[in-house]
C-alpha atoms as a PDB file:
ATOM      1  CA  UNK A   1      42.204 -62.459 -15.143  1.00  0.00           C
ATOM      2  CA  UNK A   2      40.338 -62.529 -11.842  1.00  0.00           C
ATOM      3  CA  UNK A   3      43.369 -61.499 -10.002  1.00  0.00           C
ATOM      4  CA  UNK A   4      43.989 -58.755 -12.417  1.00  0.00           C
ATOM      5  CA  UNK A   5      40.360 -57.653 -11.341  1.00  0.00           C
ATOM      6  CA  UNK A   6      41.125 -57.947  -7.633  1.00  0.00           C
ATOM      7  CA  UNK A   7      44.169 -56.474  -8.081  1.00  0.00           C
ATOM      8  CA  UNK A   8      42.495 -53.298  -9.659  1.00  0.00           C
ATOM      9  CA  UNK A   9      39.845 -53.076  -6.948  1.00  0.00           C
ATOM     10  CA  UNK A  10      42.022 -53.015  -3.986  1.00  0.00           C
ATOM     11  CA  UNK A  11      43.805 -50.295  -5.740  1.00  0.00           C
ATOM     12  CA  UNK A  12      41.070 -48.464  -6.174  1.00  0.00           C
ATOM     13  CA  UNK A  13      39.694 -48.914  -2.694  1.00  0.00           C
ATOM     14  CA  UNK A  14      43.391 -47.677  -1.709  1.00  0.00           C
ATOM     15  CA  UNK A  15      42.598 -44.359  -3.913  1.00  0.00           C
ATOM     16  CA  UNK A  16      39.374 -43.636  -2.319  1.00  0.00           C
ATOM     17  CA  UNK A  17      40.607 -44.277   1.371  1.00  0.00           C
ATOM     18  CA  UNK A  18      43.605 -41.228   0.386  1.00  0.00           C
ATOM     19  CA  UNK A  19      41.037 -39.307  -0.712  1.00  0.00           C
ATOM     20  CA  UNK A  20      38.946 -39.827   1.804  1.00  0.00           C
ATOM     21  CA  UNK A  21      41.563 -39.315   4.714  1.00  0.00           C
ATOM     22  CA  UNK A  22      42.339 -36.214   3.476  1.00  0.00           C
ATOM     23  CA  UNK A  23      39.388 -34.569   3.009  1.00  0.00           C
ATOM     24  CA  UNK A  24      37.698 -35.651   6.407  1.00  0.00           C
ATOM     25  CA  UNK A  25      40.973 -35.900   8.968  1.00  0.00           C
ATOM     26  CA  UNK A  26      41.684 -32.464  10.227  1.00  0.00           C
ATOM     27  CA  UNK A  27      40.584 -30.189  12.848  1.00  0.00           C
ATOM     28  CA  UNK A  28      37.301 -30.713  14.346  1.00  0.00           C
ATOM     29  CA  UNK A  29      36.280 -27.395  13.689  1.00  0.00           C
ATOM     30  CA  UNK A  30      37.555 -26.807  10.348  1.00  0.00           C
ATOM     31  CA  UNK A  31      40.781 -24.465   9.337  1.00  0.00           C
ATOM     32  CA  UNK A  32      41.650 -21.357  11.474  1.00  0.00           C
ATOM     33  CA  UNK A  33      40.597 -17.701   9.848  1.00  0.00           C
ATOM     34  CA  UNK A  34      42.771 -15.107  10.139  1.00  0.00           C
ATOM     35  CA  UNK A  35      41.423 -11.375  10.705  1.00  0.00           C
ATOM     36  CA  UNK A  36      42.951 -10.590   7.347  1.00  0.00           C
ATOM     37  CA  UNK A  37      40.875 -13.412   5.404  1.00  0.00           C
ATOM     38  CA  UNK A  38      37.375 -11.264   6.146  1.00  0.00           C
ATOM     39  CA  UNK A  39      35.745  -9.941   3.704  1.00  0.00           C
ATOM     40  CA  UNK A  40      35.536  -6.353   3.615  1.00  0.00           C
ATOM     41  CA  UNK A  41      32.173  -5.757   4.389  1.00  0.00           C
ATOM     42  CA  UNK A  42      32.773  -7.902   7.828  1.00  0.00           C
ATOM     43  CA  UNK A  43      35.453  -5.791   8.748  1.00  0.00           C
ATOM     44  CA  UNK A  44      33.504  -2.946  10.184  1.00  0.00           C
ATOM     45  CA  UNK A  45      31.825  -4.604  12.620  1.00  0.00           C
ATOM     46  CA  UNK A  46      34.733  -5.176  14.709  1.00  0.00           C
ATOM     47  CA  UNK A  47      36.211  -1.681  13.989  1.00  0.00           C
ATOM     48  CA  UNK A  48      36.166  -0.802  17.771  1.00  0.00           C
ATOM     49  CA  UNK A  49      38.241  -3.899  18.882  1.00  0.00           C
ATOM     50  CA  UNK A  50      41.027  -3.465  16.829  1.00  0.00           C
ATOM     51  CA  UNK A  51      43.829  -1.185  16.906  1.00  0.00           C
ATOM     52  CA  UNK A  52      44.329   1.774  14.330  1.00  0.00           C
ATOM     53  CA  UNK A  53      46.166   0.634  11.652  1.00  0.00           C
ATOM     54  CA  UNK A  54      50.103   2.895  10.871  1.00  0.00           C
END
């Protein structure tokens, strides 16, 4: 029974180091943001920068 018990634990310890890796191990500043991901109302602020749209 007790190594049922341990067995269960150090699958569950498993589980939560997955999750944990993959939630926490990316870039150190987060995901890159395209210009097309702003929201709408950001979009005017850099109006001048950008090229006219065809």
């Amino acid at each position: 029974m007790g190594l049922i018990l341990l067995e269960a634990l150090a699958a569950g310890l498993v589980f939560i180091l997955i999750i944990w890796w993959t939630m926490f191990s990316g870039r150190n500043k987060g995901e890159l943001h395209d210009d097309d991901d702003q929201p709408e109302a950001d979009r005017g602020a850099d109006k001048g920068k950008r090229p006219p749209e065809p």
